[in-house]
C-alpha atoms as a PDB file:
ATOM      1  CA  UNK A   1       6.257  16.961 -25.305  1.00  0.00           C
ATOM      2  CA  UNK A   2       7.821  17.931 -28.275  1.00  0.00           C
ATOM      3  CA  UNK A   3      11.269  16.608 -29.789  1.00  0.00           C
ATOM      4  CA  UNK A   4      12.195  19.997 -31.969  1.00  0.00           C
ATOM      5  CA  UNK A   5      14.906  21.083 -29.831  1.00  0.00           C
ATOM      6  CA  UNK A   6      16.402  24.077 -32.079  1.00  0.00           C
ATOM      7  CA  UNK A   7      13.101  26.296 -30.747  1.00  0.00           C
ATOM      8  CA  UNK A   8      13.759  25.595 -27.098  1.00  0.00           C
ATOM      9  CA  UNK A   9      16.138  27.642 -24.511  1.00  0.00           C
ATOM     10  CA  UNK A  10      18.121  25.679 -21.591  1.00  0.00           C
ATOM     11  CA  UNK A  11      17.277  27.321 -18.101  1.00  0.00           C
ATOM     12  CA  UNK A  12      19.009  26.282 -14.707  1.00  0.00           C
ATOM     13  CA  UNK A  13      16.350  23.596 -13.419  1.00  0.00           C
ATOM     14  CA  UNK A  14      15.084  25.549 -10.382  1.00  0.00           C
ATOM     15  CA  UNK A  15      14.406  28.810 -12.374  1.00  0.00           C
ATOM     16  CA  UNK A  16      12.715  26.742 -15.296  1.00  0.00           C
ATOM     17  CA  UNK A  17      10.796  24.938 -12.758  1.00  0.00           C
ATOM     18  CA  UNK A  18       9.751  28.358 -10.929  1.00  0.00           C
ATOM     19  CA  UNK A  19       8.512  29.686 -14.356  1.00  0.00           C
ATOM     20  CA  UNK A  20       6.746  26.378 -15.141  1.00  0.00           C
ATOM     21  CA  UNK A  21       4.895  26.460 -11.727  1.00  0.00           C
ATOM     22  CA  UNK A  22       2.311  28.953 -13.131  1.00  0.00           C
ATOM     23  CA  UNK A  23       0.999  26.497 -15.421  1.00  0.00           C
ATOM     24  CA  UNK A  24       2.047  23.071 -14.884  1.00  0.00           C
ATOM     25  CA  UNK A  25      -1.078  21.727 -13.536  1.00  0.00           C
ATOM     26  CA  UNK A  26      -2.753  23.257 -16.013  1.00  0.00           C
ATOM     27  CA  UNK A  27      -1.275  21.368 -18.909  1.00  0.00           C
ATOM     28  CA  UNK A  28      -2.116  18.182 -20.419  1.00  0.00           C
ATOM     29  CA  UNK A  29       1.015  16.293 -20.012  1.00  0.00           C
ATOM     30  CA  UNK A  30       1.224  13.154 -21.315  1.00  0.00           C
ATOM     31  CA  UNK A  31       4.183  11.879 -19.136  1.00  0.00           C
ATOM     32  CA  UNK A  32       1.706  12.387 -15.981  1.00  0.00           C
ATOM     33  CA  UNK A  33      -1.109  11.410 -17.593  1.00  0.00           C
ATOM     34  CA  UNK A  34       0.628   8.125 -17.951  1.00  0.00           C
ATOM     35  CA  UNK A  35       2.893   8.636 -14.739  1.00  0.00           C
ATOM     36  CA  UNK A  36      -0.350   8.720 -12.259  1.00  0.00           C
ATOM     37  CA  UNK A  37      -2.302   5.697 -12.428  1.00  0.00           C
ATOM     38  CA  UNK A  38       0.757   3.473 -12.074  1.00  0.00           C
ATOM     39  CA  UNK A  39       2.531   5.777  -8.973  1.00  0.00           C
ATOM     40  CA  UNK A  40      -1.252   5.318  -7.789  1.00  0.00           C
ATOM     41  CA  UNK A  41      -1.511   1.732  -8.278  1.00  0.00           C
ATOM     42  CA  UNK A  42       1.855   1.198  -6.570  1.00  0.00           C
ATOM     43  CA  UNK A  43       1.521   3.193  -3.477  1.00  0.00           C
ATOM     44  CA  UNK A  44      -0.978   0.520  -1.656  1.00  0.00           C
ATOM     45  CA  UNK A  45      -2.271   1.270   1.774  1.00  0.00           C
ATOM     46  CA  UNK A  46       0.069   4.586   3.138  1.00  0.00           C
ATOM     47  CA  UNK A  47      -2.336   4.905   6.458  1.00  0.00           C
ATOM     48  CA  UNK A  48      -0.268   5.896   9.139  1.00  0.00           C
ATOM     49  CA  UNK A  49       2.946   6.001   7.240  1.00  0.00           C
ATOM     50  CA  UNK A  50       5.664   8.209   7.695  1.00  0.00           C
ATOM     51  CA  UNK A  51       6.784   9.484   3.729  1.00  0.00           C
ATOM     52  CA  UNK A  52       9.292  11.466   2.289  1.00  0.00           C
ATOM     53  CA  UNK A  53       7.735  12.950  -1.100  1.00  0.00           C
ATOM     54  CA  UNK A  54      11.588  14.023  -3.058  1.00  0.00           C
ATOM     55  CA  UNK A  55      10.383  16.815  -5.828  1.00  0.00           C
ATOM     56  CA  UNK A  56       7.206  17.557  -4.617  1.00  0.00           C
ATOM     57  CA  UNK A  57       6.682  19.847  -7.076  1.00  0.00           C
ATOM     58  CA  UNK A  58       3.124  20.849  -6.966  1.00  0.00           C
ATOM     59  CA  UNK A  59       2.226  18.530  -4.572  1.00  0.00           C
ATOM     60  CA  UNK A  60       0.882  15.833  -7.236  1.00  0.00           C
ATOM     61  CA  UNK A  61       1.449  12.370  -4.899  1.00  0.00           C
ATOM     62  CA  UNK A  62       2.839  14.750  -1.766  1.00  0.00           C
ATOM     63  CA  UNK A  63      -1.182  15.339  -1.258  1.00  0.00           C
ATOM     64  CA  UNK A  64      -2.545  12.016  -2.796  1.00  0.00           C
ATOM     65  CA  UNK A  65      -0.467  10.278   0.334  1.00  0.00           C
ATOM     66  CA  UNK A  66      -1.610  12.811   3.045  1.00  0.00           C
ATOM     67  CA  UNK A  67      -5.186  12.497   1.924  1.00  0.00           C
ATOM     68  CA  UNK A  68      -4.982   8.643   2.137  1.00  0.00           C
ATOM     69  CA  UNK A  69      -3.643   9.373   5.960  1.00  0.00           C
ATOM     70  CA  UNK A  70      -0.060   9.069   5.530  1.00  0.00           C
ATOM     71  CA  UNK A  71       2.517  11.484   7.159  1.00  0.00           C
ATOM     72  CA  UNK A  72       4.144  13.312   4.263  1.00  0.00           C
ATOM     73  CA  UNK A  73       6.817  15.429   4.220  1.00  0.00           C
ATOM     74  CA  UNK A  74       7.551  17.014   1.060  1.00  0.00           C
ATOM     75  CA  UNK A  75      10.953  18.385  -0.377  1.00  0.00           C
ATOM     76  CA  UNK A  76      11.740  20.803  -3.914  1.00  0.00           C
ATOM     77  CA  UNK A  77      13.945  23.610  -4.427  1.00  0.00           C
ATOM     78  CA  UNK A  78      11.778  25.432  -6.544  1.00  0.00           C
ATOM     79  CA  UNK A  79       9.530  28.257  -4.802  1.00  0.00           C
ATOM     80  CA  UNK A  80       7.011  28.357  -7.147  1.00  0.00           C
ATOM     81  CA  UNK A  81       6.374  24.882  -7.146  1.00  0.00           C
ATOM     82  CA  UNK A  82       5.799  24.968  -3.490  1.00  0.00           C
ATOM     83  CA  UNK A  83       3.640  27.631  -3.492  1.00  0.00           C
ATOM     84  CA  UNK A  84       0.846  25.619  -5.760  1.00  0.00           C
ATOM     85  CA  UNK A  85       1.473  22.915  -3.512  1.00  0.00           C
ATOM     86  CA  UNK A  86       0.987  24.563  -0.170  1.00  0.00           C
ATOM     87  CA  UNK A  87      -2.374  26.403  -1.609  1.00  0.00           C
ATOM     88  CA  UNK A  88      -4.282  23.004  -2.271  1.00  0.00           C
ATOM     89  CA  UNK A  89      -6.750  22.105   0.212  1.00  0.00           C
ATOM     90  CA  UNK A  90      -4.956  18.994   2.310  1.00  0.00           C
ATOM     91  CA  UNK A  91      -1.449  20.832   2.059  1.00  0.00           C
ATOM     92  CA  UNK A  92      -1.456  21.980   5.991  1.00  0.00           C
ATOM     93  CA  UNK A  93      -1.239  18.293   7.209  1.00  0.00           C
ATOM     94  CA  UNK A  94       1.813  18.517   5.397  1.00  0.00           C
ATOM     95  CA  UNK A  95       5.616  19.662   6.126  1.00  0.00           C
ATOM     96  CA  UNK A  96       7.442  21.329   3.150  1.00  0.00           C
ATOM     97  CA  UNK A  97      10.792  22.182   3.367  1.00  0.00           C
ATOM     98  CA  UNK A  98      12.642  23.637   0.328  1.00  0.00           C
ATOM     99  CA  UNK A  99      16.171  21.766  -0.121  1.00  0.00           C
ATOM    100  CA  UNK A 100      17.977  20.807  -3.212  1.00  0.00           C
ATOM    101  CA  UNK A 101      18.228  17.183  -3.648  1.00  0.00           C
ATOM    102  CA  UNK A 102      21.342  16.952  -5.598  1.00  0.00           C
ATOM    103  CA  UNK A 103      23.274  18.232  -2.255  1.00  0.00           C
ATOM    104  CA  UNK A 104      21.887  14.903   0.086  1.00  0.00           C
ATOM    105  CA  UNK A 105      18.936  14.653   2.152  1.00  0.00           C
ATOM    106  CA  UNK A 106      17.940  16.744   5.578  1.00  0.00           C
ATOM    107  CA  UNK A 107      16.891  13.304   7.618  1.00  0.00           C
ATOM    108  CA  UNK A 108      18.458  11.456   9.753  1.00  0.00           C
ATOM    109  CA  UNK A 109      18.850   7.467   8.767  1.00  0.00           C
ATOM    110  CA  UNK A 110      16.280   5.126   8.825  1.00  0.00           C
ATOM    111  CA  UNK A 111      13.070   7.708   9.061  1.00  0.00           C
ATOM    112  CA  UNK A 112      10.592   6.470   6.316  1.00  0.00           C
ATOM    113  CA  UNK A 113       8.285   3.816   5.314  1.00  0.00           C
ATOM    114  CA  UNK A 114       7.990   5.435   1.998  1.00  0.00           C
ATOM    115  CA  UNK A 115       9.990   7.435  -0.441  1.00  0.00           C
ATOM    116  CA  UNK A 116       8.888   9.099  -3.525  1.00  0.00           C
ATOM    117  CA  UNK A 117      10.843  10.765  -6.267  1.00  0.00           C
ATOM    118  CA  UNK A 118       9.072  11.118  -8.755  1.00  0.00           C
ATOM    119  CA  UNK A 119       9.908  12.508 -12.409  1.00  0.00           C
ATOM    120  CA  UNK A 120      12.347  14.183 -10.937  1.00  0.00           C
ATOM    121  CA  UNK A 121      16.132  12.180 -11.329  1.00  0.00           C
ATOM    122  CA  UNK A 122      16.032  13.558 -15.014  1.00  0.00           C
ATOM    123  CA  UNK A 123      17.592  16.702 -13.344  1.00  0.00           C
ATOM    124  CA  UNK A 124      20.126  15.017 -11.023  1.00  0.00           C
ATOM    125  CA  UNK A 125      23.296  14.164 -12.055  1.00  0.00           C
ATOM    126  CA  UNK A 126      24.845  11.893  -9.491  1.00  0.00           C
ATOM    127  CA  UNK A 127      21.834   9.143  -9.527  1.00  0.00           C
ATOM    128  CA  UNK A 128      24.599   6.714  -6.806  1.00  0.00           C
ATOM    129  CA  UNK A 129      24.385   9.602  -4.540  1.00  0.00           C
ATOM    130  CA  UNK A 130      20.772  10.515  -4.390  1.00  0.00           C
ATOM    131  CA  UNK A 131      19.620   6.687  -4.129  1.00  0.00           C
ATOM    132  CA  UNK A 132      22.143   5.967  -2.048  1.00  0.00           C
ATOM    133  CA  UNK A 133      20.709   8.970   0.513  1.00  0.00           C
ATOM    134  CA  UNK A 134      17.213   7.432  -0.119  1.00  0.00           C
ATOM    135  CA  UNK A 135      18.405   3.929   0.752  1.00  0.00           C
ATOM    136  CA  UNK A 136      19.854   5.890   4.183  1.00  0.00           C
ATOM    137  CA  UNK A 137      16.653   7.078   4.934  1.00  0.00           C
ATOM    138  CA  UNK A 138      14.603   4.583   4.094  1.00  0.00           C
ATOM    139  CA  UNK A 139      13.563   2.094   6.936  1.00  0.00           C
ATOM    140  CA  UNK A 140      14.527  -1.571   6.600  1.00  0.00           C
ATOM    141  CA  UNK A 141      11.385  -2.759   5.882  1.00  0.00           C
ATOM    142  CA  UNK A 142      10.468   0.099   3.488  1.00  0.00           C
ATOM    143  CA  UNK A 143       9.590   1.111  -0.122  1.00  0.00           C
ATOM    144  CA  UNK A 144      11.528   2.870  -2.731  1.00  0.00           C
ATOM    145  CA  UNK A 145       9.260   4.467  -5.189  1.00  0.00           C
ATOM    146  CA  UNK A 146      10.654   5.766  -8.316  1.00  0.00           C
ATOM    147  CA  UNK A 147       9.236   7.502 -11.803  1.00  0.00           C
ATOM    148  CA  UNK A 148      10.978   9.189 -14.737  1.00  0.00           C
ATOM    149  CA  UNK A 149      10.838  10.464 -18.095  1.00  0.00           C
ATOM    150  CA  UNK A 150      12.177   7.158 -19.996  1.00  0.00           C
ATOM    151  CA  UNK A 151      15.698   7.359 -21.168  1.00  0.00           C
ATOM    152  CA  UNK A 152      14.904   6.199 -24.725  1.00  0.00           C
ATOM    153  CA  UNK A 153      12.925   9.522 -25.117  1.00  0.00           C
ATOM    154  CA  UNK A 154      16.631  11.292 -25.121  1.00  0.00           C
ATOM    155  CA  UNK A 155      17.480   9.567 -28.544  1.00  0.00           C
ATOM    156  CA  UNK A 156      14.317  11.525 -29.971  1.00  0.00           C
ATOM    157  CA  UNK A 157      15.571  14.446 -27.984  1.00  0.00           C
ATOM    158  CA  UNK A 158      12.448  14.599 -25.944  1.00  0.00           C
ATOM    159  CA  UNK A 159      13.210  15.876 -21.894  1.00  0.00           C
ATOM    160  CA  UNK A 160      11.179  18.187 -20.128  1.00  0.00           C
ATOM    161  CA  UNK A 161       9.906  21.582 -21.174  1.00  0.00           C
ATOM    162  CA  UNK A 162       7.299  24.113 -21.325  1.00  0.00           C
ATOM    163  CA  UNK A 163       6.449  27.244 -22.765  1.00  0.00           C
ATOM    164  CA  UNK A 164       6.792  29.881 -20.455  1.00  0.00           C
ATOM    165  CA  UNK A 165       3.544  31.840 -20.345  1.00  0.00           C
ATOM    166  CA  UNK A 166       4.808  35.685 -19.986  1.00  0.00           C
ATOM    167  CA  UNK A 167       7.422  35.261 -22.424  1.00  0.00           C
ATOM    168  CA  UNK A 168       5.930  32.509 -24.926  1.00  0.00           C
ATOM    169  CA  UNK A 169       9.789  31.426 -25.412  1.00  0.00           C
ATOM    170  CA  UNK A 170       9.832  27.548 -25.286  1.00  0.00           C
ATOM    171  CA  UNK A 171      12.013  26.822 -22.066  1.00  0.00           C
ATOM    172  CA  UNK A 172      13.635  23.537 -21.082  1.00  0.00           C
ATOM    173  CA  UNK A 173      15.143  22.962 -17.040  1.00  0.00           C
ATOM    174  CA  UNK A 174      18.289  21.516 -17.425  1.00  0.00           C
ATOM    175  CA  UNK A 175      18.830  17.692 -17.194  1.00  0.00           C
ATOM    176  CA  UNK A 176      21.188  14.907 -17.724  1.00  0.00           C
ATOM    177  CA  UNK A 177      21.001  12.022 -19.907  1.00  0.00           C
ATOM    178  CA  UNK A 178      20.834   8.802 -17.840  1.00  0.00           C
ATOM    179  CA  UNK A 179      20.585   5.450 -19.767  1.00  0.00           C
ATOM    180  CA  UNK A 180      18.445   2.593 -18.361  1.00  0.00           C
ATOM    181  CA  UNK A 181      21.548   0.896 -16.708  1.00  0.00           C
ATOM    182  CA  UNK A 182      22.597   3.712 -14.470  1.00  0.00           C
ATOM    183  CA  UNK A 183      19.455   3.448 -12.484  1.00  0.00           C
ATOM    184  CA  UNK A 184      19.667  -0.306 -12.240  1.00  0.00           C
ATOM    185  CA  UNK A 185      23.047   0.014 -11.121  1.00  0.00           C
ATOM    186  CA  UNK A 186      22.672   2.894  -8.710  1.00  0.00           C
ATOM    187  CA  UNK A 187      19.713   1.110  -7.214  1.00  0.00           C
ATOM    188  CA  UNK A 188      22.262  -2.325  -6.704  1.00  0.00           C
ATOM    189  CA  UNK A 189      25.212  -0.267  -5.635  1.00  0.00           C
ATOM    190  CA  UNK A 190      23.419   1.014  -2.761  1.00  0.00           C
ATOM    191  CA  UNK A 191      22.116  -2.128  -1.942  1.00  0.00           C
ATOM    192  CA  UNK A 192      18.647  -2.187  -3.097  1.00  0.00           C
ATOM    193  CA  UNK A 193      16.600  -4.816  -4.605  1.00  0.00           C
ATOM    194  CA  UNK A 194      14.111  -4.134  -7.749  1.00  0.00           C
ATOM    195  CA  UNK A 195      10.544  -5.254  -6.815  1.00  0.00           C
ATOM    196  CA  UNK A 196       9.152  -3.895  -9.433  1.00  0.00           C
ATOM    197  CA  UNK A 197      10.118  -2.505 -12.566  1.00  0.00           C
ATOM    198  CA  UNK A 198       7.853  -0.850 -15.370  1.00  0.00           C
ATOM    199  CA  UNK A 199       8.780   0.679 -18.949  1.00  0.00           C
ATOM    200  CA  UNK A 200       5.319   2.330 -20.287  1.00  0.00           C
ATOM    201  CA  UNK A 201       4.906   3.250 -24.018  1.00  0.00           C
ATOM    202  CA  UNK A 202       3.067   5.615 -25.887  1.00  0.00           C
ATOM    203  CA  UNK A 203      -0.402   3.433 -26.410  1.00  0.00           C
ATOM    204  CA  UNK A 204      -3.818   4.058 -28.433  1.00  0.00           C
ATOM    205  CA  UNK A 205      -5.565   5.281 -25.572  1.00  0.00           C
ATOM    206  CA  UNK A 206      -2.398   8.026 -24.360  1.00  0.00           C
ATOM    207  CA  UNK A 207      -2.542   9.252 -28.102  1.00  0.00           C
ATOM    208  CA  UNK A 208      -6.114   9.248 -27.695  1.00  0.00           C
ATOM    209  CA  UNK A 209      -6.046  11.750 -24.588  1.00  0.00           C
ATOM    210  CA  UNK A 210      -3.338  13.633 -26.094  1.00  0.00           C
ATOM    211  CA  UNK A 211      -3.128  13.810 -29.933  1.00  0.00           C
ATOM    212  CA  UNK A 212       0.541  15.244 -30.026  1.00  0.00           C
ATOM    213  CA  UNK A 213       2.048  12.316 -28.672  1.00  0.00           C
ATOM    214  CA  UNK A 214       1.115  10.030 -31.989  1.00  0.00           C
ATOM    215  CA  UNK A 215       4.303  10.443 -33.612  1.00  0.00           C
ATOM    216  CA  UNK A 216       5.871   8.156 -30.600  1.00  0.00           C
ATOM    217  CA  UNK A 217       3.182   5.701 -30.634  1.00  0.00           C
ATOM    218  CA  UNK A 218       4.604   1.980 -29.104  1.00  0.00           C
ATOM    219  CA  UNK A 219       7.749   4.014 -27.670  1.00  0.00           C
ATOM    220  CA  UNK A 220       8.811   3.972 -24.592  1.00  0.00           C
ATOM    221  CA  UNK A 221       7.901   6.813 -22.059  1.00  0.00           C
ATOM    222  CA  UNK A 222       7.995   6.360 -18.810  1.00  0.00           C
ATOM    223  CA  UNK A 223      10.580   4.568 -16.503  1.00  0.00           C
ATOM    224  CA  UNK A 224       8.931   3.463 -12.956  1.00  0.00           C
ATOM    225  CA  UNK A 225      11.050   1.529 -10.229  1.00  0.00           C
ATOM    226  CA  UNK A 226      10.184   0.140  -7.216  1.00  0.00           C
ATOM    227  CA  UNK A 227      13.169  -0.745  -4.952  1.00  0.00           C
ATOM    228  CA  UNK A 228      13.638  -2.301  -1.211  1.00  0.00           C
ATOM    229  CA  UNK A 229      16.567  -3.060   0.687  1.00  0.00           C
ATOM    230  CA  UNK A 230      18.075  -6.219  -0.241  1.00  0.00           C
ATOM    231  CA  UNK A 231      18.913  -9.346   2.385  1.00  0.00           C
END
């Protein structure tokens, strides 16, 4: 994470994401080393539930659900990031399907207990239409899981990006800026309830795992949202 942005070059998303792919779990980022324990903490007992994992990526929670005995089926445009995912041990109890989220969702209506999307809405414009088409799919009863780089992080023009390790040019996948209020309201216009909502700084012990992250000690970082159909 680094907020010098005259050093870094804007890529289309799913290209930056394919180059990233090579290293990404590889690197010591703080936004998942924060991110994990509380996606973790929230996803309770999954046994024998039916999930749809939205940005799988490299299969981070798509294979921490399908371990725990959930049925998982994961979703990302990117190619590379698939790849990883599928060559982890776990990933053939798992259904990938490569689809870009910002054009709706491949599932019928009410076909989860679960859904995931996670540190992923930083690169989707319309947030009403993609949690709307979560709300869709999501069963009645079900869970709305959500995680993102935290909006604040824009004003020190932090987003993500990576150094690309053929080129060594510092890369960043396009995103949009989103302000704390657009996922609130998405969430409420598609009638969805918060159950949960968590804004996680930059703390001692983050800083102490990863040094570079000092200069935003007691900011805030990470954006998590758990949502449920209201009534």
């Amino acid at each position: 994470m680094d907020s010098n942005t005259s050093e870094h070059q804007v890529v289309p998303t799913q290209d930056g994401y394919d180059l990233w792919s090579a290293i990404y779990d590889a690197e010591d980022n703080p936004l998942i080393v924060l991110e994990e324990p509380q996606i973790n903490r929230l996803f309770g007992d999954v046994r024998g539930l039916r999930i749809a994992d939205l940005g799988c990526g490299t299969g981070r929670h798509t294979l921490t659900m399908a371990r725990a005995g959930a049925q998982v089926m994961a979703v990302d445009f990117s190619m590379g990031m698939m790849a990883k995912a599928r060559g982890k041990p776990g990933a053939e109890t798992v259904q990938f399907i490569r689809h870009d989220l910002s054009c709706g969702l491949p599932f019928a209506s009410r076909t989860f207990d679960r859904v995931t999307c996670c540190l992923v809405l930083e690169h989707i414009a319309d947030l009403d239409r993609i949690i709307g088409e979560m709300a869709r799919i999501c069963r009645p009863e079900g869970r709305i899981l959500l995680s993102d780089l935290h909006p604040a992080m824009r004003l020190w023009n932090v987003q993500a990006q990576f150094t690309d390790p053929v080129s060594g040019c510092k890369l960043r996948p396009a995103s949009d800026m989103h302000q704390l209020s657009d996922y609130v309201m998405a969430a409420s216009r598609a009638g969805l309830c918060i159950d949960h909502m968590g804004e996680h700084i930059v703390d001692a012990a983050l800083v102490k795992r990863v040094p570079r992250v000092g200069k935003h000690l007691g900011c805030p970082l990470l954006l998590v949202l758990q949502l449920r159909h209201g009534g």
